[in-house]
PDB file of N, CA and C in Angstrom:
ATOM      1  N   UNK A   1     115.857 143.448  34.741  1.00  0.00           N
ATOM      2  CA  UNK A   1     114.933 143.854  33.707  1.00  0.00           C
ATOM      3  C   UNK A   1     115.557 144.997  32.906  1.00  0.00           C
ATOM      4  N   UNK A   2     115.627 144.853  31.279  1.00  0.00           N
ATOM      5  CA  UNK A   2     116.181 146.057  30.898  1.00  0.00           C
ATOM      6  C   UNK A   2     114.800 146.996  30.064  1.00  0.00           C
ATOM      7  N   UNK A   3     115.706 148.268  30.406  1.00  0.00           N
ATOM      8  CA  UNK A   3     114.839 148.968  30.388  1.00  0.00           C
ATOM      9  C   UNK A   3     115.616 150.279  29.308  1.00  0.00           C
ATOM     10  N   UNK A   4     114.898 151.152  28.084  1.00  0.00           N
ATOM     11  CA  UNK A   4     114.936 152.021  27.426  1.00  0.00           C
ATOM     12  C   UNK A   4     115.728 153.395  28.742  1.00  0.00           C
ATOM     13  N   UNK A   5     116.865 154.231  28.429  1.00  0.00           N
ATOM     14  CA  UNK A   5     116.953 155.275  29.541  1.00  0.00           C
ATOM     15  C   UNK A   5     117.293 155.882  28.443  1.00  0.00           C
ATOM     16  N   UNK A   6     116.933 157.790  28.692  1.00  0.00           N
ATOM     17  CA  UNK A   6     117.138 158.655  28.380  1.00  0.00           C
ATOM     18  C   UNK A   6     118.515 159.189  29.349  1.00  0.00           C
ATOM     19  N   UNK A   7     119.358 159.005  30.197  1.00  0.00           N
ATOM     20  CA  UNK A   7     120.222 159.354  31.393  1.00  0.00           C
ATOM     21  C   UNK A   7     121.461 158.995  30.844  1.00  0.00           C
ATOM     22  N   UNK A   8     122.135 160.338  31.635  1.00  0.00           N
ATOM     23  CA  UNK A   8     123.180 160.634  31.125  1.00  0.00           C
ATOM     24  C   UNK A   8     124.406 159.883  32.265  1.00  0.00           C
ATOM     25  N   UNK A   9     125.263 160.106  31.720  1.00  0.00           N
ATOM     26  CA  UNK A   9     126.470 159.432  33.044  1.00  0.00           C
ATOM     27  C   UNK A   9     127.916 160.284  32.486  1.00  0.00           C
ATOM     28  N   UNK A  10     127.942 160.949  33.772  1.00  0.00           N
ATOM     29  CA  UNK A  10     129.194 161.845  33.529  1.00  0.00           C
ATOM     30  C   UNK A  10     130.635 161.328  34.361  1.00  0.00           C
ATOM     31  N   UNK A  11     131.547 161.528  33.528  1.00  0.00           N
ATOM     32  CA  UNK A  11     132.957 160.504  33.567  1.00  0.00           C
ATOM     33  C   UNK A  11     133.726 162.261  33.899  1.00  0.00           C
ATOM     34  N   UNK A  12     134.939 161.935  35.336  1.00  0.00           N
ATOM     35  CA  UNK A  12     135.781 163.061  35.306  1.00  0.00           C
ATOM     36  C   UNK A  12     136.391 162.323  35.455  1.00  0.00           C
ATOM     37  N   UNK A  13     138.475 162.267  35.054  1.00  0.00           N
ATOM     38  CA  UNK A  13     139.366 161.703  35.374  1.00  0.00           C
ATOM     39  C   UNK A  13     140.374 162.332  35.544  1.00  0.00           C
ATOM     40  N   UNK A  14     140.803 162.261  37.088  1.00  0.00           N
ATOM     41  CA  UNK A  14     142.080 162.714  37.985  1.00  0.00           C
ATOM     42  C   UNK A  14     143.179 162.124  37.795  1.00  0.00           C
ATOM     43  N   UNK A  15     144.363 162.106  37.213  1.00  0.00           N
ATOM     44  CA  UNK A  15     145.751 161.267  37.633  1.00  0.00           C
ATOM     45  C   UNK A  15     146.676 162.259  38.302  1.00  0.00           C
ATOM     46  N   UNK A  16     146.473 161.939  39.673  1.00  0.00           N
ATOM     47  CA  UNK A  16     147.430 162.970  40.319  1.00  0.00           C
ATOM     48  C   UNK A  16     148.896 161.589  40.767  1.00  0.00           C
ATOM     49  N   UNK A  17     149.708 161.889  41.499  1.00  0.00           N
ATOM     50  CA  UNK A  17     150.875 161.317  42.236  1.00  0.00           C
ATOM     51  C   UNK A  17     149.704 160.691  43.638  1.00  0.00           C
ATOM     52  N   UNK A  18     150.085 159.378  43.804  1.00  0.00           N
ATOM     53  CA  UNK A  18     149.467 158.777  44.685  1.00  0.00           C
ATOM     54  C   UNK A  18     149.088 159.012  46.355  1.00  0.00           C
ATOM     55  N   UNK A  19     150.407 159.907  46.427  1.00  0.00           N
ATOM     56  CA  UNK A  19     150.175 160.807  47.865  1.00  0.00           C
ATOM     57  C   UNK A  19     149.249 161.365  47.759  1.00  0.00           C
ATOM     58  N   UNK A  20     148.642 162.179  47.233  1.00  0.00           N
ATOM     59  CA  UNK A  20     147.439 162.851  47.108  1.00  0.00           C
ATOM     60  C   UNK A  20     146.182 162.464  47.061  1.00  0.00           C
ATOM     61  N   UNK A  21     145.909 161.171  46.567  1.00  0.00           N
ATOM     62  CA  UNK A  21     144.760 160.481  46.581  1.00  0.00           C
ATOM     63  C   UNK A  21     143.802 160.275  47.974  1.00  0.00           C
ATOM     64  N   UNK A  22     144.420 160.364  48.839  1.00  0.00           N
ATOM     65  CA  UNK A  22     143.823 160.370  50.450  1.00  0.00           C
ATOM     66  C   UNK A  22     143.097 161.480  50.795  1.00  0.00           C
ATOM     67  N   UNK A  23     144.141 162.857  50.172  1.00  0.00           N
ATOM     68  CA  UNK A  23     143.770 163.898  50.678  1.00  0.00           C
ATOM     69  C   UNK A  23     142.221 164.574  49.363  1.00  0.00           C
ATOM     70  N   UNK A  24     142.859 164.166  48.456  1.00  0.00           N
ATOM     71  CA  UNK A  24     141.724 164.564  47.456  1.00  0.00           C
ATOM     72  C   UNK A  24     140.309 164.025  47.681  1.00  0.00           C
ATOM     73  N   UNK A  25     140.417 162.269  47.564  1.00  0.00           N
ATOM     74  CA  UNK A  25     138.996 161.894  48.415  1.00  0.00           C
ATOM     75  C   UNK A  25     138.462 162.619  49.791  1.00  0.00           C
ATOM     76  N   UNK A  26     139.232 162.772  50.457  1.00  0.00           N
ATOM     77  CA  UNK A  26     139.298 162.990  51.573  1.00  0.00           C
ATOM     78  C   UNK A  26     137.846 164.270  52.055  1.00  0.00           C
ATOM     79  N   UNK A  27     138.754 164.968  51.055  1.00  0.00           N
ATOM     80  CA  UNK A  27     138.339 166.725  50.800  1.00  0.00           C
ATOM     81  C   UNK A  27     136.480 166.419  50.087  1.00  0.00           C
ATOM     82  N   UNK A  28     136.385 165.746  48.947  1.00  0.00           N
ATOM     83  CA  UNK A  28     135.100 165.272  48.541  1.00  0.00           C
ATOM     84  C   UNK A  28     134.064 164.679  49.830  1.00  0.00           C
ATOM     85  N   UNK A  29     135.103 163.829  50.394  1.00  0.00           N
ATOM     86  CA  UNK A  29     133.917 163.171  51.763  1.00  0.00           C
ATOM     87  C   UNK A  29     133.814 164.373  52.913  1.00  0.00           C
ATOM     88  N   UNK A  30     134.201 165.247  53.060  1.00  0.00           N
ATOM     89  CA  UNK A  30     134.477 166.035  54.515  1.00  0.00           C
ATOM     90  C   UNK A  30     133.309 167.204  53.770  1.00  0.00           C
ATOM     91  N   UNK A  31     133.492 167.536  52.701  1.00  0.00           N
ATOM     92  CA  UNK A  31     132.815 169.165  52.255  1.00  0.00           C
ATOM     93  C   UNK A  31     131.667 168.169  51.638  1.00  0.00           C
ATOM     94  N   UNK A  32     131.470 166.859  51.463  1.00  0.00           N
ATOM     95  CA  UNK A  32     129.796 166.546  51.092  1.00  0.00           C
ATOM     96  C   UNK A  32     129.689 166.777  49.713  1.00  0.00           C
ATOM     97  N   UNK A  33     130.768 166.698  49.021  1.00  0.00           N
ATOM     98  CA  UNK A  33     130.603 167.297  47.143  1.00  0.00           C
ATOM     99  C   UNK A  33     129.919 166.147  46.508  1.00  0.00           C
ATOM    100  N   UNK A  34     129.770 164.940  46.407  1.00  0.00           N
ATOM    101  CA  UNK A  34     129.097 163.990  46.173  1.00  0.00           C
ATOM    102  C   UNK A  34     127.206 164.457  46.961  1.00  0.00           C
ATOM    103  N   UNK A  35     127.197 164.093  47.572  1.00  0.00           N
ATOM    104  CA  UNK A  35     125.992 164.861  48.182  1.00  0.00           C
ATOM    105  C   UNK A  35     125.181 165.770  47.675  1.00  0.00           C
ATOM    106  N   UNK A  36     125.953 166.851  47.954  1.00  0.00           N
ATOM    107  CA  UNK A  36     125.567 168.281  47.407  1.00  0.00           C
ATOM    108  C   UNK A  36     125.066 168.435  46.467  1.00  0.00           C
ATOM    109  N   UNK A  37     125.950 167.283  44.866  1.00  0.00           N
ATOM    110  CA  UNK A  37     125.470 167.294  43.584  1.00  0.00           C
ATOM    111  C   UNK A  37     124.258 166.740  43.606  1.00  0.00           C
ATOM    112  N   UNK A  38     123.438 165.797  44.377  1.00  0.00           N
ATOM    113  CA  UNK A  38     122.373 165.228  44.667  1.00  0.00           C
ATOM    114  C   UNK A  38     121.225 165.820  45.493  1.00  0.00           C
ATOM    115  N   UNK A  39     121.383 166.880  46.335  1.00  0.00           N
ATOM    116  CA  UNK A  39     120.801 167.774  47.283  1.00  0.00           C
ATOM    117  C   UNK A  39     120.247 168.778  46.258  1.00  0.00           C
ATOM    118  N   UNK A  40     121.116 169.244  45.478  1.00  0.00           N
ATOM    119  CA  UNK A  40     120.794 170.819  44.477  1.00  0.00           C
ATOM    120  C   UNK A  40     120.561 170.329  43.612  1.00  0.00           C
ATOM    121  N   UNK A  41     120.262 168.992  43.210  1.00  0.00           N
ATOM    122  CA  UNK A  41     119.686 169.111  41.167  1.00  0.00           C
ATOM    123  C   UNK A  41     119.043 167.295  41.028  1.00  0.00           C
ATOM    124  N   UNK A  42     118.901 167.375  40.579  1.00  0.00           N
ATOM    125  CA  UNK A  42     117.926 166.242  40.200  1.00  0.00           C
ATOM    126  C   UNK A  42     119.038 164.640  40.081  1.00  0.00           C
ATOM    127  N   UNK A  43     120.390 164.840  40.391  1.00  0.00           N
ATOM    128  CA  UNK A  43     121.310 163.827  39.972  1.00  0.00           C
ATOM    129  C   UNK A  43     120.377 162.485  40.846  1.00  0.00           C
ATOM    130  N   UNK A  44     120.588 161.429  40.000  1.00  0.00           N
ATOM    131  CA  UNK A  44     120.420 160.565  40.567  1.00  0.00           C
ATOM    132  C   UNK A  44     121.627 159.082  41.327  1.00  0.00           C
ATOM    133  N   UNK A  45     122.615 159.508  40.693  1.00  0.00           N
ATOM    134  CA  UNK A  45     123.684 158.854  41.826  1.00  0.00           C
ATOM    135  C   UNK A  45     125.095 159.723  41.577  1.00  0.00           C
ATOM    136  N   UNK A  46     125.797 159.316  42.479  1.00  0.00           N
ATOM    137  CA  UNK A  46     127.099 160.083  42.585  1.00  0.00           C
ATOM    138  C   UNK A  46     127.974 159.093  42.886  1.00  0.00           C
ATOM    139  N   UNK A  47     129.636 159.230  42.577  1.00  0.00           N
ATOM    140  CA  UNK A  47     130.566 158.357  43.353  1.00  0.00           C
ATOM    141  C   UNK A  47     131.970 158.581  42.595  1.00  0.00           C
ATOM    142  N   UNK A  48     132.637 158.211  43.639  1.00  0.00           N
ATOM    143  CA  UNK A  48     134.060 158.845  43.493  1.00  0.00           C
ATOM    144  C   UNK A  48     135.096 157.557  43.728  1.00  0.00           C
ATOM    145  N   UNK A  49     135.889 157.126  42.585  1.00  0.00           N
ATOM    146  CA  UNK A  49     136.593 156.054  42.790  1.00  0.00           C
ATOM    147  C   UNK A  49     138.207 155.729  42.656  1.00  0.00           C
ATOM    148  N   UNK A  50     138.819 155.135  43.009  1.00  0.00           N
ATOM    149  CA  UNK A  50     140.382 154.974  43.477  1.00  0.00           C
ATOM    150  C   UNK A  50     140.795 153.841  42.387  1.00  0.00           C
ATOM    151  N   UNK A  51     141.787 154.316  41.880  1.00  0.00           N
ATOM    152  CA  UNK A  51     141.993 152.946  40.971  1.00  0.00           C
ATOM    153  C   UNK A  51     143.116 151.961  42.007  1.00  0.00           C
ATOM    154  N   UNK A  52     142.593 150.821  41.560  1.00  0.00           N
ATOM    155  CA  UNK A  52     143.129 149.718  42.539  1.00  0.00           C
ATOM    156  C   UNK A  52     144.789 149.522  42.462  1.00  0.00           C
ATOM    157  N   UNK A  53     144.960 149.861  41.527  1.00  0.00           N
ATOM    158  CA  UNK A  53     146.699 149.742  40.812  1.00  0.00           C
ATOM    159  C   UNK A  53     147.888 150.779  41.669  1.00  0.00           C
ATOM    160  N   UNK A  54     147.003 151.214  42.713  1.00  0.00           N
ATOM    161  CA  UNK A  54     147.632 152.330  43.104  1.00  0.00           C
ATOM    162  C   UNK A  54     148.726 153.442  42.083  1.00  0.00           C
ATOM    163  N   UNK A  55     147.808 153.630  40.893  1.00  0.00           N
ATOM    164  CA  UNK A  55     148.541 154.960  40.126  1.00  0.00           C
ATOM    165  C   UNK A  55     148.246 156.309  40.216  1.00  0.00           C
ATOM    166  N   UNK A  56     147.018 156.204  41.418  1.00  0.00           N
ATOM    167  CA  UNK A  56     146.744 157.938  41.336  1.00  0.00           C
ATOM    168  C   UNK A  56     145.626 158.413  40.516  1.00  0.00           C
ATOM    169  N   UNK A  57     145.007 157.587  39.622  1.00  0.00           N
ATOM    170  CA  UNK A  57     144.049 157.701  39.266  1.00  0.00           C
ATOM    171  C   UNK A  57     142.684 157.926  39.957  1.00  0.00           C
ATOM    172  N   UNK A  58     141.946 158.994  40.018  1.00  0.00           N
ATOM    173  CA  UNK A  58     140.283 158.918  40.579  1.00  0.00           C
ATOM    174  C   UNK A  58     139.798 159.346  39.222  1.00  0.00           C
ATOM    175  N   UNK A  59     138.363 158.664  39.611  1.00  0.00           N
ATOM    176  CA  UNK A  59     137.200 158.843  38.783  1.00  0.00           C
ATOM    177  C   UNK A  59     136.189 159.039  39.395  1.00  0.00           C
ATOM    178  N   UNK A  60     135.664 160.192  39.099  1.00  0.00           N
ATOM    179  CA  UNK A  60     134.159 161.330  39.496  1.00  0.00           C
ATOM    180  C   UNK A  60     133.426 160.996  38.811  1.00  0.00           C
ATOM    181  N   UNK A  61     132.039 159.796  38.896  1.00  0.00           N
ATOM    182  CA  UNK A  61     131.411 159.775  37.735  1.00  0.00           C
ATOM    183  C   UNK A  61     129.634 160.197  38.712  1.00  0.00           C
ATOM    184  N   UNK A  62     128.608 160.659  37.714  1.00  0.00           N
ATOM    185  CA  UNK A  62     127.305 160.573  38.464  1.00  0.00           C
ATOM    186  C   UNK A  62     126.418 159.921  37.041  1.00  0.00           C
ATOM    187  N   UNK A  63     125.420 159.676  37.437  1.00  0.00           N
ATOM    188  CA  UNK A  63     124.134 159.428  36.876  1.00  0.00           C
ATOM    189  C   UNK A  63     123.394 160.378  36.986  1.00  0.00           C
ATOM    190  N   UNK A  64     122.624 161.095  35.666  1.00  0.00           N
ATOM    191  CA  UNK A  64     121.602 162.326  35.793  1.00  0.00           C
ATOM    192  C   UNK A  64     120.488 161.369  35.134  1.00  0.00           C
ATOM    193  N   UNK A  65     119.196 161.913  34.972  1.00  0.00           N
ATOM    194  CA  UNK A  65     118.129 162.083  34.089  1.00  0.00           C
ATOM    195  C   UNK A  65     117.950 162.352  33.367  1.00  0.00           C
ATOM    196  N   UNK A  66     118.610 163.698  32.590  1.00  0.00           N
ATOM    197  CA  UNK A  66     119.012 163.962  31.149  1.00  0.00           C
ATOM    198  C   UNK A  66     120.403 165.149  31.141  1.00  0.00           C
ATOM    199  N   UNK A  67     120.168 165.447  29.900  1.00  0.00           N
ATOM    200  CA  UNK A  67     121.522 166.424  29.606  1.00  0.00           C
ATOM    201  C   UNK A  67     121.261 167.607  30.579  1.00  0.00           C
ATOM    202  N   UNK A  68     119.656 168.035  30.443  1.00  0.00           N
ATOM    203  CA  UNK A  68     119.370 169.140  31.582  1.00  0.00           C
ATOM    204  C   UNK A  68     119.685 168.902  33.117  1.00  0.00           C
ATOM    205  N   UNK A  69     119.971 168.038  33.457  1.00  0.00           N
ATOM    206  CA  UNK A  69     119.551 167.475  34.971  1.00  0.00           C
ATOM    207  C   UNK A  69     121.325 167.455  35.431  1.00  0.00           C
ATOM    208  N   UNK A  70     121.861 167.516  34.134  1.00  0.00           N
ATOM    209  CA  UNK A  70     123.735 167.499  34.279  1.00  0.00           C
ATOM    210  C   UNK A  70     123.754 169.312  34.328  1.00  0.00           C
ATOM    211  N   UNK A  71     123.318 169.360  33.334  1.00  0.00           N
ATOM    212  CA  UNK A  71     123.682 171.421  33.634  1.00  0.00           C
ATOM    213  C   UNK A  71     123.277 171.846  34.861  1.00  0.00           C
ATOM    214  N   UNK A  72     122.028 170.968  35.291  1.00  0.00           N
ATOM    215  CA  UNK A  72     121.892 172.209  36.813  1.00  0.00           C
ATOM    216  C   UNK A  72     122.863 172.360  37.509  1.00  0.00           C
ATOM    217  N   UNK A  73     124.102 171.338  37.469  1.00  0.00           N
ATOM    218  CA  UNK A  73     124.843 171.329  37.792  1.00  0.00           C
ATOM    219  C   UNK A  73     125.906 172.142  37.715  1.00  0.00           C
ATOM    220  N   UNK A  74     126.351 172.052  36.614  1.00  0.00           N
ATOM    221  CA  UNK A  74     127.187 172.812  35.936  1.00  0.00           C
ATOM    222  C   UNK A  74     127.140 174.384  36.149  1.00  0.00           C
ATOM    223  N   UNK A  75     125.757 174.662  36.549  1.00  0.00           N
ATOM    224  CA  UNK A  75     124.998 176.324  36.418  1.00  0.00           C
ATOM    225  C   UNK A  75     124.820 176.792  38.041  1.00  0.00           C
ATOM    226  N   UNK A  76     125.023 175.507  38.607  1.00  0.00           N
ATOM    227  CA  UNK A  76     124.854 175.543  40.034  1.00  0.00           C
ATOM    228  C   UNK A  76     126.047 176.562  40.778  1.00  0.00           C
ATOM    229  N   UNK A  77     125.553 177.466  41.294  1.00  0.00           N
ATOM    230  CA  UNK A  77     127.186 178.475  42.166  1.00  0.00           C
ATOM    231  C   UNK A  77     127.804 177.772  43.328  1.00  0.00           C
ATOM    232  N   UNK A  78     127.365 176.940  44.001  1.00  0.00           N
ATOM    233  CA  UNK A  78     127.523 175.857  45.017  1.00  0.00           C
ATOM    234  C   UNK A  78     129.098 175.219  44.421  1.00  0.00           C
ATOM    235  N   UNK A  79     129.324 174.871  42.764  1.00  0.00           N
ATOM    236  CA  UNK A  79     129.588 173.394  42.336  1.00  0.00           C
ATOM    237  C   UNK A  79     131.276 174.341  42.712  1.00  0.00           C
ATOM    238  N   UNK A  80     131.649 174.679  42.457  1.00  0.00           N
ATOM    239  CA  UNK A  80     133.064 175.546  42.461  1.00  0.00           C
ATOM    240  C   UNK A  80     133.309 175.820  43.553  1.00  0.00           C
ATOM    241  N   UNK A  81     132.619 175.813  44.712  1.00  0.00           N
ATOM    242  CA  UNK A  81     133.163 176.282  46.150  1.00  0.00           C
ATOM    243  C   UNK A  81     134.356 175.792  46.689  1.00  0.00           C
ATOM    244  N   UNK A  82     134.850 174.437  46.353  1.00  0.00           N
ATOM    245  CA  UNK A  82     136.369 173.760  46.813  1.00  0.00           C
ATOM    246  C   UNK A  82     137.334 174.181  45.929  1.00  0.00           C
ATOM    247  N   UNK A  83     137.362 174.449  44.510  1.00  0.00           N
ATOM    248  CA  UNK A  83     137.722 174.657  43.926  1.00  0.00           C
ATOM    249  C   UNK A  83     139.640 175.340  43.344  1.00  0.00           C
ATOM    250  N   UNK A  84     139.910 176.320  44.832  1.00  0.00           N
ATOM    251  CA  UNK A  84     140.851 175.962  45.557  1.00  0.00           C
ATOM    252  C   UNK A  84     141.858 175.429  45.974  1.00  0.00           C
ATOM    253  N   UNK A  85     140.907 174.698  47.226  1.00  0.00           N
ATOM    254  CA  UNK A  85     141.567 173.818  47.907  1.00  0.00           C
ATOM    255  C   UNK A  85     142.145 172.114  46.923  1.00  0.00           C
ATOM    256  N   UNK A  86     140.743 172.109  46.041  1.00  0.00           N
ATOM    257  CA  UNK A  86     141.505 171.307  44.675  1.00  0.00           C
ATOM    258  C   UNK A  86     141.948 171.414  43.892  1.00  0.00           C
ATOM    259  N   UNK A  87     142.640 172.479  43.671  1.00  0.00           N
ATOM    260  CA  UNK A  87     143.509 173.013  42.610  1.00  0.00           C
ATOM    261  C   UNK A  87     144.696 173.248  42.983  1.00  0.00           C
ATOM    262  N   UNK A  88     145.128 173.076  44.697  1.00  0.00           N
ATOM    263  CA  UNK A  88     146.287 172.978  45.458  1.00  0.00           C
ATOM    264  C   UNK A  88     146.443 171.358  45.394  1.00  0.00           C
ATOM    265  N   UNK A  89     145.267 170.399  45.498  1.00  0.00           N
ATOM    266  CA  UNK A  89     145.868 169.361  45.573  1.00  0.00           C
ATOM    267  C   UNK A  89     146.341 168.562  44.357  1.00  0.00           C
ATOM    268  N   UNK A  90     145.676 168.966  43.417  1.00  0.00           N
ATOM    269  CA  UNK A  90     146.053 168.596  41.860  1.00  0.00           C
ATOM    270  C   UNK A  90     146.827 169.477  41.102  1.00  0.00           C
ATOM    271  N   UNK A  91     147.668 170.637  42.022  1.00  0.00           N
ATOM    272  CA  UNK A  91     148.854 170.822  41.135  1.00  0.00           C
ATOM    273  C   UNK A  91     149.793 170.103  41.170  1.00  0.00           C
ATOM    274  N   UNK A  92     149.976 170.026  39.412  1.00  0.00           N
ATOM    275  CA  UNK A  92     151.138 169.152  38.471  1.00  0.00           C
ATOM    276  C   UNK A  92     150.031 167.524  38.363  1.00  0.00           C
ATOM    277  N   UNK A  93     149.307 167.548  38.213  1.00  0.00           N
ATOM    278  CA  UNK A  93     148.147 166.496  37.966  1.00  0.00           C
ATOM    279  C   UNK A  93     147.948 166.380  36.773  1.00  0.00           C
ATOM    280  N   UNK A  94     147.304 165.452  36.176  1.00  0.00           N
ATOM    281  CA  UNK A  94     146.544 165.716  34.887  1.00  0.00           C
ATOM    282  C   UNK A  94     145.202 165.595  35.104  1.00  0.00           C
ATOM    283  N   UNK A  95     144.352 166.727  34.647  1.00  0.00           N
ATOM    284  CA  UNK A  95     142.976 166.624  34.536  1.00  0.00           C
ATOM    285  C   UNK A  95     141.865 165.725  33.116  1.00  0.00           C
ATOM    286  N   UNK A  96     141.648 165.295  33.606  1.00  0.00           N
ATOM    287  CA  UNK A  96     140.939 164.842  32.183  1.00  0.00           C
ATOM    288  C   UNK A  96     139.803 165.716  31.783  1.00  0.00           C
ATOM    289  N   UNK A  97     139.098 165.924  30.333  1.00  0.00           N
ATOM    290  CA  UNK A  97     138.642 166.450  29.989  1.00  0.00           C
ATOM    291  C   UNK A  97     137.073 165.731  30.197  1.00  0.00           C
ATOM    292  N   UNK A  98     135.943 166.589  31.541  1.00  0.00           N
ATOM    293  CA  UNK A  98     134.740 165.930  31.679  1.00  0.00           C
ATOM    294  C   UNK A  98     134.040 165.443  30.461  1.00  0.00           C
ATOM    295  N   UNK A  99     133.895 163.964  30.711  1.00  0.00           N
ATOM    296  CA  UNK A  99     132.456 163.319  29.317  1.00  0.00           C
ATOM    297  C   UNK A  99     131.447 163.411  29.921  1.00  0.00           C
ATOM    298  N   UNK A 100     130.723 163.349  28.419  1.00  0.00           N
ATOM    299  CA  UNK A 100     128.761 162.530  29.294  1.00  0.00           C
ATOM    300  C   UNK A 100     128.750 162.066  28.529  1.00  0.00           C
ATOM    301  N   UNK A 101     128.346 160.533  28.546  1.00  0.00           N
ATOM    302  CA  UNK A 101     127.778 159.396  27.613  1.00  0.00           C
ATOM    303  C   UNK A 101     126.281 158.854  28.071  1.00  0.00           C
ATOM    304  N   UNK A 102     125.690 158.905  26.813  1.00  0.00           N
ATOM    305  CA  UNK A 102     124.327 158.886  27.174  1.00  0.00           C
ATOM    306  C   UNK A 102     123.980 157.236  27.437  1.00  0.00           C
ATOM    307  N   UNK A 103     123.442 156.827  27.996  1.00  0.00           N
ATOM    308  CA  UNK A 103     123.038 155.669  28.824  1.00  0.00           C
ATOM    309  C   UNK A 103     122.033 154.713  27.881  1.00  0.00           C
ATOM    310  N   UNK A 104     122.635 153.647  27.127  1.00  0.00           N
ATOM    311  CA  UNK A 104     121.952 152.915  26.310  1.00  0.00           C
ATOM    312  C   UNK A 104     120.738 152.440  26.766  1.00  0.00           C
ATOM    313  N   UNK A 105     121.526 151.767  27.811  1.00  0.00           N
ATOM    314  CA  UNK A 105     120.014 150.606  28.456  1.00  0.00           C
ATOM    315  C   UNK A 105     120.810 150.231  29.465  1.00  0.00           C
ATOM    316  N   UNK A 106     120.003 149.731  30.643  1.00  0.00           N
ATOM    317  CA  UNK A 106     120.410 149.343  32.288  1.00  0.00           C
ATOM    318  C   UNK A 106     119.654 147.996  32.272  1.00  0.00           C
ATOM    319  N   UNK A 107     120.141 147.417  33.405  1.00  0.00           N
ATOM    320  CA  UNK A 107     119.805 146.227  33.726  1.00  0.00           C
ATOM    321  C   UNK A 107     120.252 146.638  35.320  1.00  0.00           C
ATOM    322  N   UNK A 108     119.382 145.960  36.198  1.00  0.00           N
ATOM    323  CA  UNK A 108     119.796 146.271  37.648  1.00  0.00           C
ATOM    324  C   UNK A 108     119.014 144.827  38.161  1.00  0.00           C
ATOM    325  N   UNK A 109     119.393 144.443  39.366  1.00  0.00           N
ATOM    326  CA  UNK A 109     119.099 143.331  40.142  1.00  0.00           C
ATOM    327  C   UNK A 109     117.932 143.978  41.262  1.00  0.00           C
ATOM    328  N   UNK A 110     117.105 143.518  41.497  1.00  0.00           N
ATOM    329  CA  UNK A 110     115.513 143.791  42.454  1.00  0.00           C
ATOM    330  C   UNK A 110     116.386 143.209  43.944  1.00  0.00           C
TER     331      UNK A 110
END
């Protein structure tokens, strides 16, 4: 059924060297950072993905409710706590510059 959404969907993109890809997910599943963004603010999905081509590519994307429901995030003191430890694993990486694209219309299966 499609349906009118006001929701946002935020795109991050990692290209690190492929060794790293284990340890970078790794670090997201062990400290709960997917989670967390869902625990402290209104996100409504989270997920973290591996590109199949094995180039080193991840993608951090979530689903919010609106542009506000992405800042709690952003404003959240929690969101930077690894920050670190991922900035050791993505040196000499390329970071991509975070999007939000606002969410035309959904269709989902019952």
């Amino acid at each position: 059924m499609e349906q009118p959404s006001p929701r946002i969907r935020t795109v991050l993109t990692l290209r690190t060297v492929p060794e790293n890809v284990g340890a970078i997910v790794e670090l997201f599943r062990t400290e709960g950072i997917l989670q967390e963004s869902l625990d402290l603010t209104r996100a409504l999905s989270s997920e973290i993905s591996v590109a199949t081509d094995g180039t080193g590519e991840i993608m951090v994307t979530a689903l919010w409710p609106d542009d506000a429901g992405y800042q709690e995030w952003l404003d959240h003191p929690n969101r930077g706590r690894i920050a670190p430890q991922l900035e050791a694993l993505l040196e000499g990486a390329e970071v991509g510059v975070g999007k939000t694209y606002r969410v035309d219309h959904a269709v989902t299966k019952a």
